[in-house]
PDB file of N, CA and C in Angstrom:
ATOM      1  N   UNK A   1     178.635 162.849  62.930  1.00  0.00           N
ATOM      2  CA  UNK A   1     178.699 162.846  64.380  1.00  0.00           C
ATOM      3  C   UNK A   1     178.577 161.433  64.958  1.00  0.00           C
ATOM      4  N   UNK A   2     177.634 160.745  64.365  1.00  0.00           N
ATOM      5  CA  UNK A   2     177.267 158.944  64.909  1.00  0.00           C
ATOM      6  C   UNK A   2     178.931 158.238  65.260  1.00  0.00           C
ATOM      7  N   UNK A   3     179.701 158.676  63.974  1.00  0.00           N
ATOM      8  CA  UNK A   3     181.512 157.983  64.348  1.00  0.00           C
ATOM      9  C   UNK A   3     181.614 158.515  65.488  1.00  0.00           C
ATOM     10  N   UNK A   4     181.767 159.663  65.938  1.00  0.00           N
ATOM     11  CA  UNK A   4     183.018 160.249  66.891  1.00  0.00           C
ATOM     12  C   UNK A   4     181.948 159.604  68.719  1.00  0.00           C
ATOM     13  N   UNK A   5     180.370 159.145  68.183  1.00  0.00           N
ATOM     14  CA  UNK A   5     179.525 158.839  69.438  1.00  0.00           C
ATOM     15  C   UNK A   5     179.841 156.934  69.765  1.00  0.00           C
ATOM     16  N   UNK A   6     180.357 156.343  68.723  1.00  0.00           N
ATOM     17  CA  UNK A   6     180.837 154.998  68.938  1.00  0.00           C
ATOM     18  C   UNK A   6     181.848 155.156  69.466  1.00  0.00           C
ATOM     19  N   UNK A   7     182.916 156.137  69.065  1.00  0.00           N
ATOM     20  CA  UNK A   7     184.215 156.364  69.066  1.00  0.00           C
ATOM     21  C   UNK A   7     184.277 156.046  70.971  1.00  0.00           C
ATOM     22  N   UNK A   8     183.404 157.026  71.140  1.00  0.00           N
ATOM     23  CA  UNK A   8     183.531 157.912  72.603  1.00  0.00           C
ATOM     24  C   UNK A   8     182.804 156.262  73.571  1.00  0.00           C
ATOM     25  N   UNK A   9     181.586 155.806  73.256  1.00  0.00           N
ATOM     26  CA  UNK A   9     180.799 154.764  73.769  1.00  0.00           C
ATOM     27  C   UNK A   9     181.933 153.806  73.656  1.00  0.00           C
ATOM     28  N   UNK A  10     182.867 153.214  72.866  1.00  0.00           N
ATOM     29  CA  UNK A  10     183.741 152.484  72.769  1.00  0.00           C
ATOM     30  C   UNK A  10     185.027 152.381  73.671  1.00  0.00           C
ATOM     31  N   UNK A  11     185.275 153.785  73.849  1.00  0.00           N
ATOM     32  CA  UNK A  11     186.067 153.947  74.873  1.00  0.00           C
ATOM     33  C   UNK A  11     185.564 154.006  76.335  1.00  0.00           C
ATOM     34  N   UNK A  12     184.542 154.331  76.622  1.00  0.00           N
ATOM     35  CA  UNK A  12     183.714 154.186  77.668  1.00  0.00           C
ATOM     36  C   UNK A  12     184.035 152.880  78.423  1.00  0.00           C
ATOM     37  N   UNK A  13     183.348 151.593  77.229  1.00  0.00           N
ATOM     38  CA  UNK A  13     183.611 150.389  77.779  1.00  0.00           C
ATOM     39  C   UNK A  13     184.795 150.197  78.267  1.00  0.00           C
ATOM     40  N   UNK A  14     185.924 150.289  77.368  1.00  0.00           N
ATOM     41  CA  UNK A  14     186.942 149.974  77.623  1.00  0.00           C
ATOM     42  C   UNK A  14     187.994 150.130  78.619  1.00  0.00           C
ATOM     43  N   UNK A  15     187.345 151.612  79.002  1.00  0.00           N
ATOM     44  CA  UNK A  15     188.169 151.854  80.009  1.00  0.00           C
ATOM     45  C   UNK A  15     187.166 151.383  81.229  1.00  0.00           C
ATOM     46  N   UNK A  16     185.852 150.780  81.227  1.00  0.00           N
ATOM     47  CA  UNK A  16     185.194 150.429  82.201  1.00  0.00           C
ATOM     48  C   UNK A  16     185.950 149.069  82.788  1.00  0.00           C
ATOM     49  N   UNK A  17     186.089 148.176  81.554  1.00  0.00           N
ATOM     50  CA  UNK A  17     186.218 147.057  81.540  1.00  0.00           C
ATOM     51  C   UNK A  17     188.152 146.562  82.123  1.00  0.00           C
ATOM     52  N   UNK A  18     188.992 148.175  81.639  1.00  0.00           N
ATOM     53  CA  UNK A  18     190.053 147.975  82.929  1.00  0.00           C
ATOM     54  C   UNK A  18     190.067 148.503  83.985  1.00  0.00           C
ATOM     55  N   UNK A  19     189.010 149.104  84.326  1.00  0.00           N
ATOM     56  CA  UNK A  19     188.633 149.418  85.366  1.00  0.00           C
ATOM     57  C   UNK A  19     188.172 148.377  86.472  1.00  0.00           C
ATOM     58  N   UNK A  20     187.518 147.345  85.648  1.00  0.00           N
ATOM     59  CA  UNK A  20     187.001 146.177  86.480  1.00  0.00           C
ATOM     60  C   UNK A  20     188.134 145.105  86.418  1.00  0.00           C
ATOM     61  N   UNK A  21     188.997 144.969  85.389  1.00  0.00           N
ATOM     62  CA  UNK A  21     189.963 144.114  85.646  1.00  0.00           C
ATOM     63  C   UNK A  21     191.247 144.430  86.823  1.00  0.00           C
ATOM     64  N   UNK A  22     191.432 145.916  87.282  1.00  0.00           N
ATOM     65  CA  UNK A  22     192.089 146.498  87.878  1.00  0.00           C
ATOM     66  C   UNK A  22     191.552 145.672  89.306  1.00  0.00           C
ATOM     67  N   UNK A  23     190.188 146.503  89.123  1.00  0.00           N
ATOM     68  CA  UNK A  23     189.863 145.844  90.369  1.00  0.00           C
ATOM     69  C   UNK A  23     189.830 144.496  91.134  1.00  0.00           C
ATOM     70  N   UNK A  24     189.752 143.470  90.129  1.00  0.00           N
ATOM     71  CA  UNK A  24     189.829 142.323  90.528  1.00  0.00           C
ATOM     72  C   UNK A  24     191.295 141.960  90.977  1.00  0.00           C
ATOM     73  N   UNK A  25     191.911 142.532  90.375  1.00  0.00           N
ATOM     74  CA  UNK A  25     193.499 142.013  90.946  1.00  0.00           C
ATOM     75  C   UNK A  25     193.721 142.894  92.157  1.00  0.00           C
ATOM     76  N   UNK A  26     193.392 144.243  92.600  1.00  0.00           N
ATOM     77  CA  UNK A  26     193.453 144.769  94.092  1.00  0.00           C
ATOM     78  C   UNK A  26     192.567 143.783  94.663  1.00  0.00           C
ATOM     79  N   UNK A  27     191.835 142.964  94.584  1.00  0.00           N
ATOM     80  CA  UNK A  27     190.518 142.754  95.352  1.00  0.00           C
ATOM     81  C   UNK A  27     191.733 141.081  95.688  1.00  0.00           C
ATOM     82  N   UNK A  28     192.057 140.416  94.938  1.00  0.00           N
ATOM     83  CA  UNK A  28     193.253 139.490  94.783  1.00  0.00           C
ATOM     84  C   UNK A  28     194.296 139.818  95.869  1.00  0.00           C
ATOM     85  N   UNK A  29     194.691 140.644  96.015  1.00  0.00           N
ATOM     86  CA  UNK A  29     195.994 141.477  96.406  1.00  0.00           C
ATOM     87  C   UNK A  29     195.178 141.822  98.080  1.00  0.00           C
ATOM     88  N   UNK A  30     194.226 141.977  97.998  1.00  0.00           N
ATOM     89  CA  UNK A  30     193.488 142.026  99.917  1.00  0.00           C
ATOM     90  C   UNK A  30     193.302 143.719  99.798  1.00  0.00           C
ATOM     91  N   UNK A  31     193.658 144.301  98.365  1.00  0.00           N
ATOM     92  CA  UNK A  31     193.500 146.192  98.927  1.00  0.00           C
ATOM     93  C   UNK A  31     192.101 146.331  98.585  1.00  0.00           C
ATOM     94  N   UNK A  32     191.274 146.064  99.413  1.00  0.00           N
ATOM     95  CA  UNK A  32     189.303 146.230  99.468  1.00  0.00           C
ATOM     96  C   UNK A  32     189.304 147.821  98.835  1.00  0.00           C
ATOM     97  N   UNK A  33     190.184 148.373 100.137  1.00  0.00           N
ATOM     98  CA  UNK A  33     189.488 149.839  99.581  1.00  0.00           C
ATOM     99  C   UNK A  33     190.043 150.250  97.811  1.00  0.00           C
ATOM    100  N   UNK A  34     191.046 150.037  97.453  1.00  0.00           N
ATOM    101  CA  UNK A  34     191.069 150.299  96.062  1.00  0.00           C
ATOM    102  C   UNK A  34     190.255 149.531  95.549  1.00  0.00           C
ATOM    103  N   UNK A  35     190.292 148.378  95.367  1.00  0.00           N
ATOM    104  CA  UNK A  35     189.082 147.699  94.563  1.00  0.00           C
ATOM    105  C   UNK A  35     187.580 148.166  94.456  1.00  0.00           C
ATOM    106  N   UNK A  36     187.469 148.793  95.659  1.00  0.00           N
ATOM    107  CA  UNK A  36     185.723 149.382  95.982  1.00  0.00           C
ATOM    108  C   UNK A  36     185.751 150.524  94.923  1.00  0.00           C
ATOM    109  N   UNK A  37     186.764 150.997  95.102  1.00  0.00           N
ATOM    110  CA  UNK A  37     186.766 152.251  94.435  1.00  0.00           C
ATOM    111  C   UNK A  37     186.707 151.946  92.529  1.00  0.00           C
ATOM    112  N   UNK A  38     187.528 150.931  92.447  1.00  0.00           N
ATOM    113  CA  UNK A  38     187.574 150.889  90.933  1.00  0.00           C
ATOM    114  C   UNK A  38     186.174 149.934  90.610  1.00  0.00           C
ATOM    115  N   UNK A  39     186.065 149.334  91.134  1.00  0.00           N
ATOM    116  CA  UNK A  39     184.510 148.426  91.642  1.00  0.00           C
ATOM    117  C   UNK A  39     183.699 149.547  91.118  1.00  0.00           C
ATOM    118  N   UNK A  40     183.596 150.404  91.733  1.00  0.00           N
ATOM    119  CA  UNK A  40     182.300 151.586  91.398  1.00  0.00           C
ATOM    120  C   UNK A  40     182.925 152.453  89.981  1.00  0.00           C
ATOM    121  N   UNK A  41     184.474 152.585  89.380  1.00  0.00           N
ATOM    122  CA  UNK A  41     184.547 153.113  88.128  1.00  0.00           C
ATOM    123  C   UNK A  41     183.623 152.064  87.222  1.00  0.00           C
ATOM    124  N   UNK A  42     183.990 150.777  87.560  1.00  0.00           N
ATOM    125  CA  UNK A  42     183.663 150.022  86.114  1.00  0.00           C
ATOM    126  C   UNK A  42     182.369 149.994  85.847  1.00  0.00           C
ATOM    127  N   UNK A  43     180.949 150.400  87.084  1.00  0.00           N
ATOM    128  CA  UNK A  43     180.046 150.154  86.673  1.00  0.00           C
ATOM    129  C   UNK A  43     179.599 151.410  85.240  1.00  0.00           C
ATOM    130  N   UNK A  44     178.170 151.162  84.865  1.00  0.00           N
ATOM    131  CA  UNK A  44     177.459 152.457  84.141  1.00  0.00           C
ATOM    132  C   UNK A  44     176.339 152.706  84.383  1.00  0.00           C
ATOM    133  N   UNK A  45     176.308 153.521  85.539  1.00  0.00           N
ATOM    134  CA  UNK A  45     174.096 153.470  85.905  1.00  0.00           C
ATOM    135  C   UNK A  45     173.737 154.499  84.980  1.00  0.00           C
ATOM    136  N   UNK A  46     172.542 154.292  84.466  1.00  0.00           N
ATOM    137  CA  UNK A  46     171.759 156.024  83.824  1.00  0.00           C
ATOM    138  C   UNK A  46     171.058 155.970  84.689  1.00  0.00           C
ATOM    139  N   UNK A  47     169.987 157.240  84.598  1.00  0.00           N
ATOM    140  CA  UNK A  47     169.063 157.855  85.531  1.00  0.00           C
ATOM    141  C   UNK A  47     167.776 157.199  85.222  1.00  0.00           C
ATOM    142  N   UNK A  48     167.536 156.454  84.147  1.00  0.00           N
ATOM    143  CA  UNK A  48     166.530 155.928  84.563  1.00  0.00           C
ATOM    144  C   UNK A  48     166.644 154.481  85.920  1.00  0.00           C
ATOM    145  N   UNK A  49     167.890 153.557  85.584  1.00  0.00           N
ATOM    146  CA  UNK A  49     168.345 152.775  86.803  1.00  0.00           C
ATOM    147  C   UNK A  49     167.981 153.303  87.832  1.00  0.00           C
ATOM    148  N   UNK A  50     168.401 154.682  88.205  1.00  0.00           N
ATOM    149  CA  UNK A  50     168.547 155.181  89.570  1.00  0.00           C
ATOM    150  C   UNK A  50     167.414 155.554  89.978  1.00  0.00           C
ATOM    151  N   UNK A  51     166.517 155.836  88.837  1.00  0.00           N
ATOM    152  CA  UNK A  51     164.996 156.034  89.218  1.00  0.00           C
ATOM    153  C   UNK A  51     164.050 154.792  89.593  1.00  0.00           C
ATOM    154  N   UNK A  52     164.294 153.852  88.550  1.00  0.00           N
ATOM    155  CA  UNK A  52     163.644 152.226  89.095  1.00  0.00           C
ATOM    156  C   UNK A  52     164.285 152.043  90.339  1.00  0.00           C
ATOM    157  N   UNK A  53     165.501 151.842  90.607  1.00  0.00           N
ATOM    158  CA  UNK A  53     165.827 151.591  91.725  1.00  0.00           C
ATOM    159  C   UNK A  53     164.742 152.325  92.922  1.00  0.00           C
ATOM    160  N   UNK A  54     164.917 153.480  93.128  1.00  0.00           N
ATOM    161  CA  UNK A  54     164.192 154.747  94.101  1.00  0.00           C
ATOM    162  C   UNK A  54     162.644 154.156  94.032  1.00  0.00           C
ATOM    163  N   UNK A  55     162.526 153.929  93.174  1.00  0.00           N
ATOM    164  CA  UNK A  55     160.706 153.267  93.032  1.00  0.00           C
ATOM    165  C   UNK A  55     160.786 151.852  93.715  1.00  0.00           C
ATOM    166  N   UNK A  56     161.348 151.485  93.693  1.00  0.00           N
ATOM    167  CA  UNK A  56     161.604 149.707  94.213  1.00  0.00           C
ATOM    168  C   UNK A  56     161.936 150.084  95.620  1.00  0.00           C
ATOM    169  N   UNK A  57     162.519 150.760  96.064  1.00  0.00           N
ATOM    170  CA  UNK A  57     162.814 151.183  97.631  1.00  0.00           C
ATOM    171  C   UNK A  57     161.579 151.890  98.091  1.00  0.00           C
ATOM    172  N   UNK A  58     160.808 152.684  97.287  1.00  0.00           N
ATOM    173  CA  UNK A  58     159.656 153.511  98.210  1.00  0.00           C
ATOM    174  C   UNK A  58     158.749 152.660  97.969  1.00  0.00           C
ATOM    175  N   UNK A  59     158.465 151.486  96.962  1.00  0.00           N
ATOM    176  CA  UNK A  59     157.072 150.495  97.129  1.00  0.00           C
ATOM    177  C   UNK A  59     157.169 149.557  98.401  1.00  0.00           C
ATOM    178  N   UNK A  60     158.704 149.563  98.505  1.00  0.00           N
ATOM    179  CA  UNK A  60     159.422 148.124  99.405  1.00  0.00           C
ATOM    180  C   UNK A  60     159.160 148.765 100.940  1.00  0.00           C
ATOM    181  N   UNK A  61     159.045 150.335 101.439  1.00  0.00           N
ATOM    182  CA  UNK A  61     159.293 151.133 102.306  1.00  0.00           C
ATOM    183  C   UNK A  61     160.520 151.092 102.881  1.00  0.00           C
ATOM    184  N   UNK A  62     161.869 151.162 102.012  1.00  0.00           N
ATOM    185  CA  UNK A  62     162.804 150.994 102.839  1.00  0.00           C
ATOM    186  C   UNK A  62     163.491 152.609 102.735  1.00  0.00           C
ATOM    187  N   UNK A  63     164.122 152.497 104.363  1.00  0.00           N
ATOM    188  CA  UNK A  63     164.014 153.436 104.078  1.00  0.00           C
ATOM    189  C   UNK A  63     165.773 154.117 103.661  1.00  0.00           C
ATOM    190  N   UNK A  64     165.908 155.588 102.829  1.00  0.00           N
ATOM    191  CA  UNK A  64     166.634 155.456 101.514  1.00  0.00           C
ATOM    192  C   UNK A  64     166.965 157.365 102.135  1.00  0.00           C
ATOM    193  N   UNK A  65     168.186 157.776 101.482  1.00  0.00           N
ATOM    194  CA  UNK A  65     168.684 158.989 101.394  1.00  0.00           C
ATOM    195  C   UNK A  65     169.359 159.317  99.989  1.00  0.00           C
ATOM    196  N   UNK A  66     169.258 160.315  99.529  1.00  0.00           N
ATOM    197  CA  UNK A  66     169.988 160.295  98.282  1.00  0.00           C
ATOM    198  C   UNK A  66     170.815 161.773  98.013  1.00  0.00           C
ATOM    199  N   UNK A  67     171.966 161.544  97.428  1.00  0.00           N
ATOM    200  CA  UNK A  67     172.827 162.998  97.046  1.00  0.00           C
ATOM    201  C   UNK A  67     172.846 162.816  96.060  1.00  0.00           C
ATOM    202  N   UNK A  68     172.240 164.107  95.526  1.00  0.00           N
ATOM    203  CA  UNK A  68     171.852 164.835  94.135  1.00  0.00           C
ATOM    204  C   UNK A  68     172.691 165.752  93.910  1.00  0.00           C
ATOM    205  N   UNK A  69     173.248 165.834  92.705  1.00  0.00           N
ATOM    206  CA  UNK A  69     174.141 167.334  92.307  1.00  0.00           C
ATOM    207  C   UNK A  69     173.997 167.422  91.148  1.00  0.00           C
ATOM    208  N   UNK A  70     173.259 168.567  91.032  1.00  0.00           N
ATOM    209  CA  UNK A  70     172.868 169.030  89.612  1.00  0.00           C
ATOM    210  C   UNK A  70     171.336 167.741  89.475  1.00  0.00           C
ATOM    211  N   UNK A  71     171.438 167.100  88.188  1.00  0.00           N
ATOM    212  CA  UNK A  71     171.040 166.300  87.430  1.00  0.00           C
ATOM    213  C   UNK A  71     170.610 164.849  87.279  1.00  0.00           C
ATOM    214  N   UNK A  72     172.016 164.548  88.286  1.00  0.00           N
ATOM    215  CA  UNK A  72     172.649 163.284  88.968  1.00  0.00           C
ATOM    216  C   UNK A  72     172.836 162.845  90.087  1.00  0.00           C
ATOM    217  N   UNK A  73     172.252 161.716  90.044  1.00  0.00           N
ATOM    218  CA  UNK A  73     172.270 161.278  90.989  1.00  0.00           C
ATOM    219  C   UNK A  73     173.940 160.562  91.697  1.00  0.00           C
ATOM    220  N   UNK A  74     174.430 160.973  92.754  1.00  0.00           N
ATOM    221  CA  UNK A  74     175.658 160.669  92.842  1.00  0.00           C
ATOM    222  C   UNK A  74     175.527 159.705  93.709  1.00  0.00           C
ATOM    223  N   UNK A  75     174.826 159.022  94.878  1.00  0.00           N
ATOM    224  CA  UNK A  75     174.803 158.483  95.612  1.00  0.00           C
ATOM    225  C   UNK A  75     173.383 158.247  96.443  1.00  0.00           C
ATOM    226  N   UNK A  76     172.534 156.767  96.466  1.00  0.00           N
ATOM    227  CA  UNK A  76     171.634 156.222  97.206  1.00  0.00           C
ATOM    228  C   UNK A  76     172.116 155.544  98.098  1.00  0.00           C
ATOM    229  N   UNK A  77     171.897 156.129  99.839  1.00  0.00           N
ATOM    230  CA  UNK A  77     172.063 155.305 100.833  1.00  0.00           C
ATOM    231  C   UNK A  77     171.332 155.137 101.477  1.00  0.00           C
ATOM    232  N   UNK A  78     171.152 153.513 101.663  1.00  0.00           N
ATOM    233  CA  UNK A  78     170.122 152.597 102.409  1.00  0.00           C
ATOM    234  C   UNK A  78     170.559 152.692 103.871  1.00  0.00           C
ATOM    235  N   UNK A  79     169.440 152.925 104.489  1.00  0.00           N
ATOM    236  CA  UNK A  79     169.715 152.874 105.906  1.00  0.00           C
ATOM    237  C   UNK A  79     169.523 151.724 106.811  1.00  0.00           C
ATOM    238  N   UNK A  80     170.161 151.079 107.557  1.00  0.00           N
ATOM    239  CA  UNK A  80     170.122 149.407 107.780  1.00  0.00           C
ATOM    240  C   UNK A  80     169.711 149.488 109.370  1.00  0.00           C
TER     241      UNK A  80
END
C-alpha cells in the first residue's frame, strides 16, 4: 500500500505545483479572478493548520467566522 500512497502524494504535488504555475501566468495576464482561484488550488492546509490558525485568532481576539462541512474546514473569514 506505502507505493500506491507516494504514488497518490506525488501527484498531489504535482498537480499543486501546475496549479501554482497556472496561476502565475493568469496573475501575468491581469485575470486576478482566475489566478485567486488557482492561487487557492495550489495551496495544502491540514486541519491541524486550520486549528493553529483558529487559536492564533481567538488569543489575538480577532474577530473570525468559519464554514465547516463535515470534517473540514472549508473556509475562515476574518472580519475587518
Amino acid at each position: 500500500m506505502r507505493g500506491y500512497r507516494c504514488i497518490f502524494v506525488a501527484s498531489q504535488r504535482s498537480k499543486r505545483k501546475g496549479n501554482c504555475d497556472l496561476a502565475m501566468a493568469k496573475l501575468k495576464e491581469g485575470n486576478i479572478n482566475v489566478a485567486t482561484e488557482m492561487f487557492q488550488r495550489a495551496v495544502s492546509i491540514t486541519p491541524s493548520m486550520a486549528h493553529q490558525l483558529i487559536e492564533i485568532l481567538k488569543l489575538e481576539n480577532i474577530e473570525f467566522s468559519s464554514s465547516i462541512r463535515g470534517r473540514c474546514t472549508v473556509g475562515i473569514f476574518i472580519q475587518s
